[in-house]
Protein backbone atom coordinates (compact mmCIF):
# COMPACT_ATOMS: atom_id res chain seq x y z
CA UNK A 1 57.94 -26.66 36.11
CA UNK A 2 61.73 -27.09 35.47
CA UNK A 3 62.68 -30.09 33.73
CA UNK A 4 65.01 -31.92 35.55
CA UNK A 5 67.14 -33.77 32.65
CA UNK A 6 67.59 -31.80 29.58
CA UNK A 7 66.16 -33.52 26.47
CA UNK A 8 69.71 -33.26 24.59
CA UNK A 9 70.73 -35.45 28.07
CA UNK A 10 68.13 -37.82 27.10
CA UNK A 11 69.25 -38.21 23.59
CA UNK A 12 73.37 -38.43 24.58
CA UNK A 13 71.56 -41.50 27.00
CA UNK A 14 69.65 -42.96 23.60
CA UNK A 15 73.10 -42.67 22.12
CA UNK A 16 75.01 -43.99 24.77
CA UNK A 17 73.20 -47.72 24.47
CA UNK A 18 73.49 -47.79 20.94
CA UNK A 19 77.60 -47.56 20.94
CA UNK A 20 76.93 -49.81 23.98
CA UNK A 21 74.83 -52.37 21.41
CA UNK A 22 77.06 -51.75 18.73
CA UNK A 23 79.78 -53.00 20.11
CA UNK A 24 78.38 -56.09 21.49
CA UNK A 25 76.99 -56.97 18.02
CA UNK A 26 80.40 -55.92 17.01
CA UNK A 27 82.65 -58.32 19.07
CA UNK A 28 80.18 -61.20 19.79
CA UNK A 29 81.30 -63.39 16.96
CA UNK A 30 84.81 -63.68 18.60
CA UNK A 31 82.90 -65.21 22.01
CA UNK A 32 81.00 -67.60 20.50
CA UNK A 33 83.90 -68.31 17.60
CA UNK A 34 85.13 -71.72 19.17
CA UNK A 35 81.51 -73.13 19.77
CA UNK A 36 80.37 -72.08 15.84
CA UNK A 37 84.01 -73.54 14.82
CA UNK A 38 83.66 -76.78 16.21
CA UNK A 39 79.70 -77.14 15.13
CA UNK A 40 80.64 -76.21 11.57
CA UNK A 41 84.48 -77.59 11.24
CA UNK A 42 85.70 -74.54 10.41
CA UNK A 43 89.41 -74.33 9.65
CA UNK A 44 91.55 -71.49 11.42
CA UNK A 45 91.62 -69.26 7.99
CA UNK A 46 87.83 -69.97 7.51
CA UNK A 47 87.02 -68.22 10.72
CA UNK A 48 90.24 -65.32 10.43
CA UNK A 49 87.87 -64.77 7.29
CA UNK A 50 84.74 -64.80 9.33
CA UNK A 51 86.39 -62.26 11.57
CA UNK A 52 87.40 -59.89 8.67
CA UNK A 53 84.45 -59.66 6.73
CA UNK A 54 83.27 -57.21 8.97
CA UNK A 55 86.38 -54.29 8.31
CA UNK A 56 86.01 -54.11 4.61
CA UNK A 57 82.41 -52.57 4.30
CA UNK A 58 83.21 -50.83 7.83
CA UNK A 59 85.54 -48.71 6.11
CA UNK A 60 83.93 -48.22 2.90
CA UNK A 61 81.09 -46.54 4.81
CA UNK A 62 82.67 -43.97 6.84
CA UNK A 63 82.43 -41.56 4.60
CA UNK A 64 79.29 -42.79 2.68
CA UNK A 65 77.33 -42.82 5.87
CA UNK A 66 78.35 -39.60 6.95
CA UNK A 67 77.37 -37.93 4.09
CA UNK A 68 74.01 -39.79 3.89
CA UNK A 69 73.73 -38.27 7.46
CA UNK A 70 74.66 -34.94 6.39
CA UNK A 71 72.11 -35.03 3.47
CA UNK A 72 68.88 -36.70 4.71
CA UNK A 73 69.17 -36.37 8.51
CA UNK A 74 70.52 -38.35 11.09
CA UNK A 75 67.11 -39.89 11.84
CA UNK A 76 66.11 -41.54 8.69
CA UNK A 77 70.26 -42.81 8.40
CA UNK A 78 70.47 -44.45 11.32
CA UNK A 79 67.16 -46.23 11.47
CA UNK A 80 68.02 -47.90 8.15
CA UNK A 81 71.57 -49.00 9.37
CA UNK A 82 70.31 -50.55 12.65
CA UNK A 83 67.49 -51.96 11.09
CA UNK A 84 70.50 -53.83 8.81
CA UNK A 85 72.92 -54.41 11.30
CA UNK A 86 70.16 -55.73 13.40
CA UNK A 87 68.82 -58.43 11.14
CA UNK A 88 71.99 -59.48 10.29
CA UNK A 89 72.86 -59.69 13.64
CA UNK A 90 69.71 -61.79 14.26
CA UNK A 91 70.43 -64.25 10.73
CA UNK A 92 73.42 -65.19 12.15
CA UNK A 93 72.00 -67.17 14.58
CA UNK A 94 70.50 -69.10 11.58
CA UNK A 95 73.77 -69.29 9.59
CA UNK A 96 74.17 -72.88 8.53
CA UNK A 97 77.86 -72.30 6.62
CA UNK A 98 81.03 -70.46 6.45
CA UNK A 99 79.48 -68.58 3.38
CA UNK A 100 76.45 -67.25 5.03
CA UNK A 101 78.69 -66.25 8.23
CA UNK A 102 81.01 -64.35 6.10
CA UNK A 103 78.04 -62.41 4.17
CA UNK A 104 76.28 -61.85 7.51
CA UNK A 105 79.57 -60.40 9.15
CA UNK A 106 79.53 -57.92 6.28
CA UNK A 107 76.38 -56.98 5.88
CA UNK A 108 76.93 -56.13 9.44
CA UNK A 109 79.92 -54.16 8.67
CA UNK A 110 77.55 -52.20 6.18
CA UNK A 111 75.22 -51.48 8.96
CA UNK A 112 77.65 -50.60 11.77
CA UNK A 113 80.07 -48.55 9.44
CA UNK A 114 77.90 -45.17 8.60
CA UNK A 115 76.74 -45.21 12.56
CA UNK A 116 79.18 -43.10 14.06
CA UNK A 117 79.31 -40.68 11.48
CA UNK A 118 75.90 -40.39 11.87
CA UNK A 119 75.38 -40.06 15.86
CA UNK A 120 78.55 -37.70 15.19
CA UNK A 121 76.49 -35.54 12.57
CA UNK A 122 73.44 -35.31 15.43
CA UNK A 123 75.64 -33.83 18.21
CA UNK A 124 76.25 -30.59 15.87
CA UNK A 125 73.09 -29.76 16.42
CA UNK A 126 72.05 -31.50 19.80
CA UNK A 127 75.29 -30.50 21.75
CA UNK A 128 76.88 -27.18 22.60
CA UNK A 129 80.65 -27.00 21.71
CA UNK A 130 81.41 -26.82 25.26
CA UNK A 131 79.94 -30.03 25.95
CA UNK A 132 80.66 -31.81 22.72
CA UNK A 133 83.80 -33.72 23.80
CA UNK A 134 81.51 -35.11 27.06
CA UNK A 135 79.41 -36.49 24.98
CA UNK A 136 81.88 -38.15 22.56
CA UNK A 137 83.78 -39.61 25.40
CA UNK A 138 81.15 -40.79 27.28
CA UNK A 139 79.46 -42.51 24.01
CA UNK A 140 82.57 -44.17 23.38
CA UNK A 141 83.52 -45.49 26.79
CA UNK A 142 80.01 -47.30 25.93
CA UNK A 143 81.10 -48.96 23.33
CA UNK A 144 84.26 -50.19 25.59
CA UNK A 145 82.02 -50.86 28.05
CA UNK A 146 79.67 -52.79 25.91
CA UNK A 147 82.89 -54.63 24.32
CA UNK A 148 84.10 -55.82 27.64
CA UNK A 149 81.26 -57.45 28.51
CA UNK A 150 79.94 -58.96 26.11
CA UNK A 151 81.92 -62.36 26.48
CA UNK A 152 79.67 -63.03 29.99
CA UNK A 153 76.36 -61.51 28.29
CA UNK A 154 77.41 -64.08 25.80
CA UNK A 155 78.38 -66.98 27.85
CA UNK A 156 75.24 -66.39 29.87
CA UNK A 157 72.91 -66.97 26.99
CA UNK A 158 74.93 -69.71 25.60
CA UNK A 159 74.76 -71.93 28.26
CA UNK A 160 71.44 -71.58 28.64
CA UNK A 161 70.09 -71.80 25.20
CA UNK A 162 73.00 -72.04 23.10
CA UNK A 163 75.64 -69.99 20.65
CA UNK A 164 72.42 -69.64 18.04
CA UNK A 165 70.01 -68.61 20.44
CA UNK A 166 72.49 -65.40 21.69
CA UNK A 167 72.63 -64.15 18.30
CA UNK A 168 68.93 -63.96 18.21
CA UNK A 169 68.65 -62.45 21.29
CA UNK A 170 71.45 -59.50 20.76
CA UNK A 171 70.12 -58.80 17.30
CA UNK A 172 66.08 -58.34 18.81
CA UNK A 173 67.63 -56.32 21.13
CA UNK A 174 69.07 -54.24 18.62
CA UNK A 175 66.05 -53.67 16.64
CA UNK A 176 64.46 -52.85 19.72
CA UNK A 177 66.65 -49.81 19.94
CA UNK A 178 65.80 -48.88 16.95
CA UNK A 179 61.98 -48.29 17.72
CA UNK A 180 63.01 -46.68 20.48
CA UNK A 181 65.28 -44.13 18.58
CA UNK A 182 62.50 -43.98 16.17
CA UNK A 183 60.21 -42.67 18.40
CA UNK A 184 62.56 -40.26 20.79
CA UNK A 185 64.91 -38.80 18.31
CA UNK A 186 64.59 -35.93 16.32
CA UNK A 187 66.89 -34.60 13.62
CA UNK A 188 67.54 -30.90 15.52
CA UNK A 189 66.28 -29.53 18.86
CA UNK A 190 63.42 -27.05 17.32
CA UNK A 191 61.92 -29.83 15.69
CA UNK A 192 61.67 -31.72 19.12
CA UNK A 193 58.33 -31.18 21.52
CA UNK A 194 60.05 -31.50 24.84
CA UNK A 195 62.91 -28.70 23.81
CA UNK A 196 62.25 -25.07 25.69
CA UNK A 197 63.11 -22.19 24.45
CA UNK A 198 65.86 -21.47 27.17
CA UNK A 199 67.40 -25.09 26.02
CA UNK A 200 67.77 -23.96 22.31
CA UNK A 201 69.47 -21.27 23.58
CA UNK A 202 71.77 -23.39 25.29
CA UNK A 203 72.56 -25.11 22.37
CA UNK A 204 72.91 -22.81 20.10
CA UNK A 205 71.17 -23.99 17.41
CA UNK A 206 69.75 -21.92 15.05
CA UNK A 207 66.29 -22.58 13.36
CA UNK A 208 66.96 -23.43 9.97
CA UNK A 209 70.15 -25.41 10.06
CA UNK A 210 69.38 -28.54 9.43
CA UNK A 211 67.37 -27.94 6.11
CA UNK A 212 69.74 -25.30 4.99
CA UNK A 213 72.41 -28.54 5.60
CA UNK A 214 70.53 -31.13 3.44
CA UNK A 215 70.29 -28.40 -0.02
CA UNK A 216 73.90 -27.34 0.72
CA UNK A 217 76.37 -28.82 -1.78
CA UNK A 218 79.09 -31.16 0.41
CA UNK A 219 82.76 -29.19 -0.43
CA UNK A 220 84.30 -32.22 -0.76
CA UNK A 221 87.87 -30.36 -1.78
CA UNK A 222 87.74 -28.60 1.19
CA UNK A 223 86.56 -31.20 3.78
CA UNK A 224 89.84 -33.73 2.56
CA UNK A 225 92.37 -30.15 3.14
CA UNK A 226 91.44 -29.83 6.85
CA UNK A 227 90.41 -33.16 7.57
CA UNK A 228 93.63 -35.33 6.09
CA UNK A 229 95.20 -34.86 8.95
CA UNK A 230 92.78 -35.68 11.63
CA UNK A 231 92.36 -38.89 9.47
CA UNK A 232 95.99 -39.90 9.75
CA UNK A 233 96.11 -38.94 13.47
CA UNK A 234 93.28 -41.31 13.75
CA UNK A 235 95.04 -43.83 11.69
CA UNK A 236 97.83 -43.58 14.02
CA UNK A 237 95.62 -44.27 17.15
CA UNK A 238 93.46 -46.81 15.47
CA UNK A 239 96.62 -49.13 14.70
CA UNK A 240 97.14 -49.55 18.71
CA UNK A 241 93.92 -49.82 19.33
CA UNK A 242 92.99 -52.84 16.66
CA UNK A 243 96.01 -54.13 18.58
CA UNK A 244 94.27 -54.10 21.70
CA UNK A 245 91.42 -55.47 20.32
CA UNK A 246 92.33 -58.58 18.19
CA UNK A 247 95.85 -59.69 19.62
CA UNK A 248 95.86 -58.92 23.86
CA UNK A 249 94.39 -62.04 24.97
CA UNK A 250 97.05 -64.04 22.75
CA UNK A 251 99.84 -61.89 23.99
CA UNK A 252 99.34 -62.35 27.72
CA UNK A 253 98.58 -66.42 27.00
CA UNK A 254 101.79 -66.79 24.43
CA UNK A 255 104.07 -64.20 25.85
CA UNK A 256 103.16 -63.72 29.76
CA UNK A 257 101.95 -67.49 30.55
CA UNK A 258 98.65 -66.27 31.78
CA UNK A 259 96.06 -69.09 32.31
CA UNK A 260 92.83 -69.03 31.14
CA UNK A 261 91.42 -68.35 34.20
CA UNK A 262 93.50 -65.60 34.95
CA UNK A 263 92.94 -64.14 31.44
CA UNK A 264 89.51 -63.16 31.44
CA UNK A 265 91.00 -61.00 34.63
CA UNK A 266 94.05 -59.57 32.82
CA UNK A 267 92.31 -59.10 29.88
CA UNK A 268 89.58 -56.92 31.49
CA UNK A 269 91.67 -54.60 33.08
CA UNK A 270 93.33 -52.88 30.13
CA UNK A 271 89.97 -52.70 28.55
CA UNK A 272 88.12 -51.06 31.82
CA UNK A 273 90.74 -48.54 31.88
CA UNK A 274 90.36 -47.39 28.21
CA UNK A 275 86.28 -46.92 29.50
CA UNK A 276 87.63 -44.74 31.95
CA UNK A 277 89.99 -42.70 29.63
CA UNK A 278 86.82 -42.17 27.29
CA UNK A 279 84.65 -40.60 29.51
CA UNK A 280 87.59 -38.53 31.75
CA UNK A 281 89.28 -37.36 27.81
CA UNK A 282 86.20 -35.84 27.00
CA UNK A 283 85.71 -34.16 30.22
CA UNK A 284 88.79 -32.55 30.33
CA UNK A 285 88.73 -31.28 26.96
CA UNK A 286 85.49 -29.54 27.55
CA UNK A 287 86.87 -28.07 31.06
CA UNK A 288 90.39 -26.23 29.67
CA UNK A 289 88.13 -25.06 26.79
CA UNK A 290 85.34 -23.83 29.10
CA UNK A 291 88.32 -22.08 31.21
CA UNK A 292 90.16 -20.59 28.59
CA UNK A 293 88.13 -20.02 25.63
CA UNK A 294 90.88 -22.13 23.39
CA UNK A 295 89.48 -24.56 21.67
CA UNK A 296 92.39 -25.79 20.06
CA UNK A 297 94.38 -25.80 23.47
CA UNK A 298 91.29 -27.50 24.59
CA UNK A 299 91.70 -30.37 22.30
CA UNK A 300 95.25 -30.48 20.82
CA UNK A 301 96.71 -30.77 24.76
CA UNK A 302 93.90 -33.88 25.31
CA UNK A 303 95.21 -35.52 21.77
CA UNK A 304 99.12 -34.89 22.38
CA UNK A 305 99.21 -36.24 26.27
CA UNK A 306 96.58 -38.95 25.34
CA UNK A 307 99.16 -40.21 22.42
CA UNK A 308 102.46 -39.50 24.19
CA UNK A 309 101.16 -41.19 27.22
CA UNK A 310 99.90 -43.98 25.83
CA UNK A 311 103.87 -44.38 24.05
CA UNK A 312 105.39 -43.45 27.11
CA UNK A 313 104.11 -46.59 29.14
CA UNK A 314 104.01 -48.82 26.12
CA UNK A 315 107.53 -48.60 25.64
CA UNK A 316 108.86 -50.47 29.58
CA UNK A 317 106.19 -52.69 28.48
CA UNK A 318 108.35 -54.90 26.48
CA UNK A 319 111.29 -55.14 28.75
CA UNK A 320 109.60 -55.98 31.81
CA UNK A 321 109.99 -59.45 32.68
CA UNK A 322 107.41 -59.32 35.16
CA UNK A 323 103.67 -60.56 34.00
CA UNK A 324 101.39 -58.27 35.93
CA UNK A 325 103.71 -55.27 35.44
CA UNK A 326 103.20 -55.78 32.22
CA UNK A 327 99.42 -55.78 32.44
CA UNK A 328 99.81 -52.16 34.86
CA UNK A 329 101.64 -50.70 31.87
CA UNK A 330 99.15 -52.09 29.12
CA UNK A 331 96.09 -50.90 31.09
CA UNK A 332 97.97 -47.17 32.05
CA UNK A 333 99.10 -46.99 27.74
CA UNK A 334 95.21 -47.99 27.25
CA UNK A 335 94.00 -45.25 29.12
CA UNK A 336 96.13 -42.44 27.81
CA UNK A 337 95.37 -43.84 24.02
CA UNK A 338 91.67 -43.65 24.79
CA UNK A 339 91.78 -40.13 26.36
CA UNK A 340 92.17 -39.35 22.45
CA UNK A 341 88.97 -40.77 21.50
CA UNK A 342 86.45 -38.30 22.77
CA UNK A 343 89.06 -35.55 21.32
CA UNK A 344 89.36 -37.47 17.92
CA UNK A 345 85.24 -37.44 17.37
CA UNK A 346 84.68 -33.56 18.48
CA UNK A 347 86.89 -32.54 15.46
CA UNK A 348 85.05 -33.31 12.56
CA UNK A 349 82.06 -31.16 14.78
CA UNK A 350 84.22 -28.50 14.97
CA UNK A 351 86.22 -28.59 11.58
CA UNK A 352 82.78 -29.00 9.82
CA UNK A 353 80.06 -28.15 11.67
CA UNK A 354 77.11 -29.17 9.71
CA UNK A 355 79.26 -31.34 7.45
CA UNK A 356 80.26 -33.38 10.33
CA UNK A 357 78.56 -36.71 8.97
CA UNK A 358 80.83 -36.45 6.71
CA UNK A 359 83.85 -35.16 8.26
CA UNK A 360 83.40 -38.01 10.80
CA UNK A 361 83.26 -40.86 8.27
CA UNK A 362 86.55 -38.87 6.37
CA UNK A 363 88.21 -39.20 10.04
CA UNK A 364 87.35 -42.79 10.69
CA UNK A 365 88.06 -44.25 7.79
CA UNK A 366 91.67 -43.80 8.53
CA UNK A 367 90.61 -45.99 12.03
CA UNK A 368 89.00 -48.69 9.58
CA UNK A 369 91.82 -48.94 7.33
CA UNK A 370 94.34 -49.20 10.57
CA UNK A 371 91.91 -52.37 11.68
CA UNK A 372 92.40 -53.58 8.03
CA UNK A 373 96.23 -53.86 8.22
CA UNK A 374 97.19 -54.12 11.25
CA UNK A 375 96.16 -56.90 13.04
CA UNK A 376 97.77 -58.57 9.63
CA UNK A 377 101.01 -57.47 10.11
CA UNK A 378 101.16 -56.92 13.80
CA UNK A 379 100.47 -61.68 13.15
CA UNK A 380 103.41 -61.40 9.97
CA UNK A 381 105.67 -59.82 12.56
CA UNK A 382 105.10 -62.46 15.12
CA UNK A 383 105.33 -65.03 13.03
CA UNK A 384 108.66 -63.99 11.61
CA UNK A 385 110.06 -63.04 14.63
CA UNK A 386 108.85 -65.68 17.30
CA UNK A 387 108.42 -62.57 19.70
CA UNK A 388 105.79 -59.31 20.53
CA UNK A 389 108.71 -57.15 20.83
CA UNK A 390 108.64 -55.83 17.25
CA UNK A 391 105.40 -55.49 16.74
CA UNK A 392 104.58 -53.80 19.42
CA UNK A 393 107.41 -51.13 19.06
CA UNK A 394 106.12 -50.36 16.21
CA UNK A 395 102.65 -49.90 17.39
CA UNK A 396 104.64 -47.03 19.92
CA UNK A 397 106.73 -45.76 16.73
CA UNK A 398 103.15 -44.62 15.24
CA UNK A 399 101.79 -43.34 18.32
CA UNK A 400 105.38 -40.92 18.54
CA UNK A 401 104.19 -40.02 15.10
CA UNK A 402 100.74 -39.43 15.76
CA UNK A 403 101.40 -37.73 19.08
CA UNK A 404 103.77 -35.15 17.03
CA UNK A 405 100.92 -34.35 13.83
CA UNK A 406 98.54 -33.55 16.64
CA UNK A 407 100.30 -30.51 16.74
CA UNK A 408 99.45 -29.12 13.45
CA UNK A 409 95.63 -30.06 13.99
CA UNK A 410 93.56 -26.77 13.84
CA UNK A 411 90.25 -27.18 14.92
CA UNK A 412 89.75 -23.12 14.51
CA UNK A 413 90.51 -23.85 10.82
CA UNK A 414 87.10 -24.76 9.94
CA UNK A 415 85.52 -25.88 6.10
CA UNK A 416 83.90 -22.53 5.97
CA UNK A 417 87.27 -20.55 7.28
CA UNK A 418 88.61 -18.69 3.78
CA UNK A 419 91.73 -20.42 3.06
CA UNK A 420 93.23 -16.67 2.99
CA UNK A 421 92.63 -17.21 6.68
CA UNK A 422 94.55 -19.98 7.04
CA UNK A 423 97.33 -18.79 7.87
CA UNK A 424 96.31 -16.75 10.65
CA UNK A 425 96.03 -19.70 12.27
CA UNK A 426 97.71 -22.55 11.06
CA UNK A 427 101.08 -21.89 13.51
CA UNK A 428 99.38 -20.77 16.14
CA UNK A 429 100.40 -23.65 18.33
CA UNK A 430 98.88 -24.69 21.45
């Protein structure tokens, strides 16, 4: 009898709700923030310290995850990390000081940092390449999803139990995720009972792999030379996007008089349209390459229009005096930035193939150090300059930037391409 969902479907779906829980777990602490300030008398740099405590460990395991992934399976990585992020998630609920908030946040940060890498390291072997930016886009738009609603999922449970009792909740819900991946996931398709034959083939995986992976020595000097500049690109879309993320409700309150009714409208809109650039980015990466056979067309055209776009509507942005114009151009530069995402992720697949644990956590580390600095100075700027102008022409000068060194991105320049082959290919523009 044919099978009706594939059983790499099913595991993009097992993926798909842990971005989706990730990012609740991620963001929750903002919802709840003025209920645990005012039960605890926190000061306004107490909790800005609360909030950080996550992006330091966050960064720091990127790469350290990835390479875990890439040397003990997927599997085994990311049980471990939910298991963490999941407790802590659950603790918090208990916290009784500033102290144990800020260790929870970054134990959390620990947990949540290496998971990317890792889900990025299973799609080498789970996903074809022609499907490969699907399934990153449509993982991330998860994770926007799950961002954007978590302040009603939150809300909800606070006022019927309380601030504590959400924590609890979201963190059991976590860990039951985790027996759920447990149970489902396997570290490559042979290994997995409900896999046919004529999937495998689909795939394109080839028995083997995966333990040939684990006793291969990570080429660490080769992995920084065609990774470097993924990483910046990504550092480049990261700073707009920790924009997004930490200063757009202030902006439209402060700078475009929105009430706070009207806010948790105006502030859903941008974020709902970066779900939908996600998922479509993705998509139409995988269609030019499945048209033309280019897979650097098929991604360098996604990452350039995704960046430029996202600049070009950015930039009217701050001379429009109008409030909801404003809010149209934020939501249309939101989308175009997050058509990059799904582009961003199927790189380190390509570049390293079964190094892509690692390759992913090399790439997003330049995201993690963007969320370190720049919500900092994107706050200096507006508190020197009593305006959003500045700061947020900045945010487009980077994009420019980043838009112009996708250009030189290579995905066909691979860790095991001989670097006498590089040049073959390194001008061979899209």
């Amino acid at each position: 009898m044919k099978q009706r969902i594939k059983t790499r479907h099913m595991i993009l779906g097992v993926m798909c709700l842990m971005y989706f829980i990730a990012y609740i777990d991620r963001v929750n602490i903002s919802v709840a923030a003025p209920l645990i300030r005012e039960e605890m008398g926190l000061t306004t740099s107490q909790l800005g310290l609360v909030f950080s405590a996550f992006a330091y460990p966050y960064a720091a395991m990127q790469i350290l995850g990835g390479w875990m992934a890439d040397k003990f399976g997927p599997k085994k990585v990311l049980i471990v990390l939910s298991l963490i992020w999941g407790v802590a998630t659950v603790l918090t609920g208990f916290a009784g000081s500033v102290l144990m908030l800020v260790v929870l946040r970054f134990v959390l940060g620990i947990g949540e940092g290496g998971a990317f890498p890792t889900a990025t390291r299973a799609f080498t072997y789970w996903m074809p390449v022609a499907e490969r930016g699907f399934a990153q886009g449509i993982t991330h738009s998860f994770a926007r999803l799950g961002g954007a609603i978590t302040p009603p999922i939150v809300l909800v449970i606070v006022a019927a139990a309380g601030w504590r009792e959400a924590f609890i909740v979201l963190g059991a819900v976590s860990l039951g995720w985790t027996l759920l991946y447990a149970f489902f996931f396997k570290d490559s398709p042979d290994q997995h009972s409900r896999v046919t034959a004529q999937e495998l083939q689909e795939i394109g995986y080839q028995r083997g792999d995966s333990r040939q992976a684990a006793r291969a020595a990570t080429p660490w000097r080769r992995l920084f030379r065609r990774m470097w500049l993924v990483t910046f690109v990504d550092f480049c879309y990261g700073w707009s996007l920790w924009v997004y993320l930490t200063w757009l409700p202030s902006y439209l309150k402060e700078a475009r008089g929105f009430d706070l009714k009207q806010l948790a409208l105006f502030t859903a809109l941008p974020l709902m349209a970066g779900v939908v650039g996600d998922t479509l980015g993705g998509v139409l990466s995988d269609r030019i390459y499945k048209r033309t056979g280019n897979l650097r067309l098929a991604r360098g055209a996604v990452l350039f229009v995704g960046l430029a776009g996202s600049l070009m509507f950015i930039a009217p942005m701050t001379f429009t005096a109008d409030a909801v114009n404003a809010v149209i151009l934020l939501s249309l530069s939101f989308f175009f930035l997050e058509l990059t995402n799904a582009v961003l992720w199927s790189l380190p697949l390509d570049i390293a193939g079964k190094y892509a644990g690692t390759a992913g956590g090399m790439m997003n580390t330049g995201f993690g150090v963007a969320g370190m600095v720049s919500p900092v100075v994107f706050g200096y700027l507006i508190e020197r300059t009593g305006s959003y102008d500045l700061p947020f022409m900045i945010s487009g000068a980077l994009l420019g930037v980043g838009a112009l060194a996708s250009l030189f991105i290579n995905p066909l320049l691979t860790v095991d391409s001989p670097d006498e082959k590089a040049g073959e290919v390194r001008h061979a523009l899209p």
